[in-house]
C-alpha atoms as a PDB file:
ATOM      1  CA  UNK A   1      72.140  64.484 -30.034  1.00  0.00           C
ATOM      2  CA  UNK A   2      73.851  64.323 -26.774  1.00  0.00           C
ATOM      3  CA  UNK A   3      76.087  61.530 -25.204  1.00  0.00           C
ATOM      4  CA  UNK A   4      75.886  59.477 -22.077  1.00  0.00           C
ATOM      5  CA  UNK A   5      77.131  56.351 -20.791  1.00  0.00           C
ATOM      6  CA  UNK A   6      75.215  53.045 -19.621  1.00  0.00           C
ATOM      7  CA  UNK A   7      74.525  52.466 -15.928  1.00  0.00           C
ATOM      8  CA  UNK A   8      72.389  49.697 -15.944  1.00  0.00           C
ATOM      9  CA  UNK A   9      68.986  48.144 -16.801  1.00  0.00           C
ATOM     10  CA  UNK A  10      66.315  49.533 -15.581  1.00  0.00           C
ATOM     11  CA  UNK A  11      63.108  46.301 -15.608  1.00  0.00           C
ATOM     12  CA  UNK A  12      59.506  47.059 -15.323  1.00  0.00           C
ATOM     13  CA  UNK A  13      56.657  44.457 -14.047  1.00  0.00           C
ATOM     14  CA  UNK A  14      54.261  46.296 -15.766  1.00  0.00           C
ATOM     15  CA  UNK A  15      54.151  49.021 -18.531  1.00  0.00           C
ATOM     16  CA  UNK A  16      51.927  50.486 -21.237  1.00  0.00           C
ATOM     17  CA  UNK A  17      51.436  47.987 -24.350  1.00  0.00           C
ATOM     18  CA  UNK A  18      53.571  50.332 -26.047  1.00  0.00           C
ATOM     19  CA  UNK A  19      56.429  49.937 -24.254  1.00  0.00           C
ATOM     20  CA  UNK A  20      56.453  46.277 -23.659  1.00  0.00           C
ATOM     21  CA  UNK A  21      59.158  44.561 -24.926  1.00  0.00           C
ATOM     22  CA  UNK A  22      61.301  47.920 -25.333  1.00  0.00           C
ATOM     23  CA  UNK A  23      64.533  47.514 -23.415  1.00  0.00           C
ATOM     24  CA  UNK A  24      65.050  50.215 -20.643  1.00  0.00           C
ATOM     25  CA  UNK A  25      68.506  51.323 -19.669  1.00  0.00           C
ATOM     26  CA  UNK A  26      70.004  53.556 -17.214  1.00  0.00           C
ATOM     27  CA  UNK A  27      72.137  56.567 -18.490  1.00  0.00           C
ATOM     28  CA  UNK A  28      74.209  59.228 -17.179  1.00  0.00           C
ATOM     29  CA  UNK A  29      73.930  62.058 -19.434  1.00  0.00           C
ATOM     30  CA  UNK A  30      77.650  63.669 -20.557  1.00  0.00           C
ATOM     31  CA  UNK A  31      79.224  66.459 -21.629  1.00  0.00           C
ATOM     32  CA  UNK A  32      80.681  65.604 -25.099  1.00  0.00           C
ATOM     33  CA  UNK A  33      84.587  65.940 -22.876  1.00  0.00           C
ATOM     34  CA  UNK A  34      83.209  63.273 -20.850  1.00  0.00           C
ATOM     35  CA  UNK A  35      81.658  65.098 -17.766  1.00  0.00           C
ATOM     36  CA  UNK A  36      78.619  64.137 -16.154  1.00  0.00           C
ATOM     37  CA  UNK A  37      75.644  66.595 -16.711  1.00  0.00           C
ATOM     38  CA  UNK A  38      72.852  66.500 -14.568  1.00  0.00           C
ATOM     39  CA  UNK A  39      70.832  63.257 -13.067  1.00  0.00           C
ATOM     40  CA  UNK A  40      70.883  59.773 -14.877  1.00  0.00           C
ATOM     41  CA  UNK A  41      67.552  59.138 -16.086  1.00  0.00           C
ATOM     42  CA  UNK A  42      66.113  56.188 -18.277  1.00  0.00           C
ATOM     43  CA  UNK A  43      65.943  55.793 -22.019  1.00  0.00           C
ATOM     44  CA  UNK A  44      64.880  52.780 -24.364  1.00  0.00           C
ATOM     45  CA  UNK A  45      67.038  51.075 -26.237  1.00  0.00           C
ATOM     46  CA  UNK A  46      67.051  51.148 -30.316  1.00  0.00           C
ATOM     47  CA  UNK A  47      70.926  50.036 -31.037  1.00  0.00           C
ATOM     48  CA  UNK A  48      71.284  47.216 -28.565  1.00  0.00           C
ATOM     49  CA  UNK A  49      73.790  48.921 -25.880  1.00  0.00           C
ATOM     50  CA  UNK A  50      75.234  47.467 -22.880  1.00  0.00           C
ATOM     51  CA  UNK A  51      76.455  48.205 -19.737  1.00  0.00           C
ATOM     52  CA  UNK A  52      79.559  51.000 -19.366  1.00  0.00           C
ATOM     53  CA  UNK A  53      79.187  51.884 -23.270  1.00  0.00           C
ATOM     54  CA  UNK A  54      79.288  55.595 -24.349  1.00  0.00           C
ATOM     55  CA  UNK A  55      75.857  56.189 -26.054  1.00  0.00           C
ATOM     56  CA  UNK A  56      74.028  58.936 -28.217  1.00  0.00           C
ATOM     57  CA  UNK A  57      70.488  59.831 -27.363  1.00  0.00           C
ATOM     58  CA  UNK A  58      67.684  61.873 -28.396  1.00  0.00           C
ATOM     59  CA  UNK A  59      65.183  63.878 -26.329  1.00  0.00           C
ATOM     60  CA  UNK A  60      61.193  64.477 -26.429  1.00  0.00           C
ATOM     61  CA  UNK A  61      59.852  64.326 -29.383  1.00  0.00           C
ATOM     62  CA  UNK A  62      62.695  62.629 -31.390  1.00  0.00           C
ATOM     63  CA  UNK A  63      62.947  60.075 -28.824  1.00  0.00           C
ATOM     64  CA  UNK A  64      59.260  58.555 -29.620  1.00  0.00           C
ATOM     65  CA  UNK A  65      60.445  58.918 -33.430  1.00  0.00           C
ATOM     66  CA  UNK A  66      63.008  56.661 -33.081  1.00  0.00           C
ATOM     67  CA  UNK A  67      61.067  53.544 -33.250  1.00  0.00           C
ATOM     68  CA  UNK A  68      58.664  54.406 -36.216  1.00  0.00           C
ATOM     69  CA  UNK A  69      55.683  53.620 -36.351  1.00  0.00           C
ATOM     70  CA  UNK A  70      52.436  54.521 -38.754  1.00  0.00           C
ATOM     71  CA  UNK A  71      50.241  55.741 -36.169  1.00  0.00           C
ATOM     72  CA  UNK A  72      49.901  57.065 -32.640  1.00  0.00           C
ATOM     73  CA  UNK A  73      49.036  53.839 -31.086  1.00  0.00           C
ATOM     74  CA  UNK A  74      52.366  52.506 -32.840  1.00  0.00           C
ATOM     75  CA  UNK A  75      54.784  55.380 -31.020  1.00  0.00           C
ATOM     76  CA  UNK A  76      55.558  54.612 -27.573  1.00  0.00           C
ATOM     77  CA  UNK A  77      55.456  57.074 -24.630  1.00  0.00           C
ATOM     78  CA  UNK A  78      59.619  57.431 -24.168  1.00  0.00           C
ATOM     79  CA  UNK A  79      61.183  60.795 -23.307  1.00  0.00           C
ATOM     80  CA  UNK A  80      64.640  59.365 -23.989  1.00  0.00           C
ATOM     81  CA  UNK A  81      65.912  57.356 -26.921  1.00  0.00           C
ATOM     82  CA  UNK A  82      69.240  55.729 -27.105  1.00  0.00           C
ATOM     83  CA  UNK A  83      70.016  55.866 -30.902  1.00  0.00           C
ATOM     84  CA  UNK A  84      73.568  54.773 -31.415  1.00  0.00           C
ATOM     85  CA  UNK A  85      76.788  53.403 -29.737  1.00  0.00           C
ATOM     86  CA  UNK A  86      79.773  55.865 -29.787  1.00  0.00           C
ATOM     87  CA  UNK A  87      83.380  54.440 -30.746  1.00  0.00           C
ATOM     88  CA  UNK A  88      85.124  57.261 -31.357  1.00  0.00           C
ATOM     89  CA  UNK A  89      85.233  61.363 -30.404  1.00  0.00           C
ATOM     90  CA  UNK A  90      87.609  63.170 -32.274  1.00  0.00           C
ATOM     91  CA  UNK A  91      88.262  66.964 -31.264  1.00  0.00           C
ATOM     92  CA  UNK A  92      89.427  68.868 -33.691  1.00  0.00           C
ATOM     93  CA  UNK A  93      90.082  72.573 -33.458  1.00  0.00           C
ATOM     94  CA  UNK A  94      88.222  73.920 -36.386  1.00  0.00           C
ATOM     95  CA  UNK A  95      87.938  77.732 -35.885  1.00  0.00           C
ATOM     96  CA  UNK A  96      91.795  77.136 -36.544  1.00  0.00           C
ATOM     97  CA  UNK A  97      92.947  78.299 -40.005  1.00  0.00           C
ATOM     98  CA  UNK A  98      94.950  75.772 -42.112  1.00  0.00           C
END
């Protein structure tokens, strides 16, 4: 999983039947130290995030996983999945003998 944080909403006048009703949001992919990494891009929307919030998302395959589904006509065509709504990072040194 990798993190990012919300940009914005990203709307669509017209999209696969797969996809409608999916909500499309704008994120800025992160280092887990907080540093952007790379180009924001878009990914749907499983948890119900918002704008500014530090996000976990899945790639490819996963990504079209995250909604279910029973068949291929059920699993929508997303590259990017947003799959939960980060509260807390706690770095902890663990390589470091207690």
């Amino acid at each position: 999983m990798k993190a990012a944080r919300i940009l914005g909403r990203v709307v669509c006048s017209s999209k696969v039947k797969s996809v409608e009703g999916l909500k499309l949001l704008l994120i800025q992919p992160l280092e887990w130290s907080g540093e952007e990494s790379g180009e924001p891009i878009v990914a749907t929307d499983t948890v119900g995030a918002g704008a500014g919030e530090l996000v976990f998302w899945v790639a490819a395959k996963e990504a079209a996983l995250a909604f279910g589904g029973n068949s291929l006509e059920d699993i929508p065509p997303v590259d990017a999945a947003i799959v939960g709504i980060v509260e807390g990072v706690n770095f902890q040194d663990w390589a470091r003998s207690v």
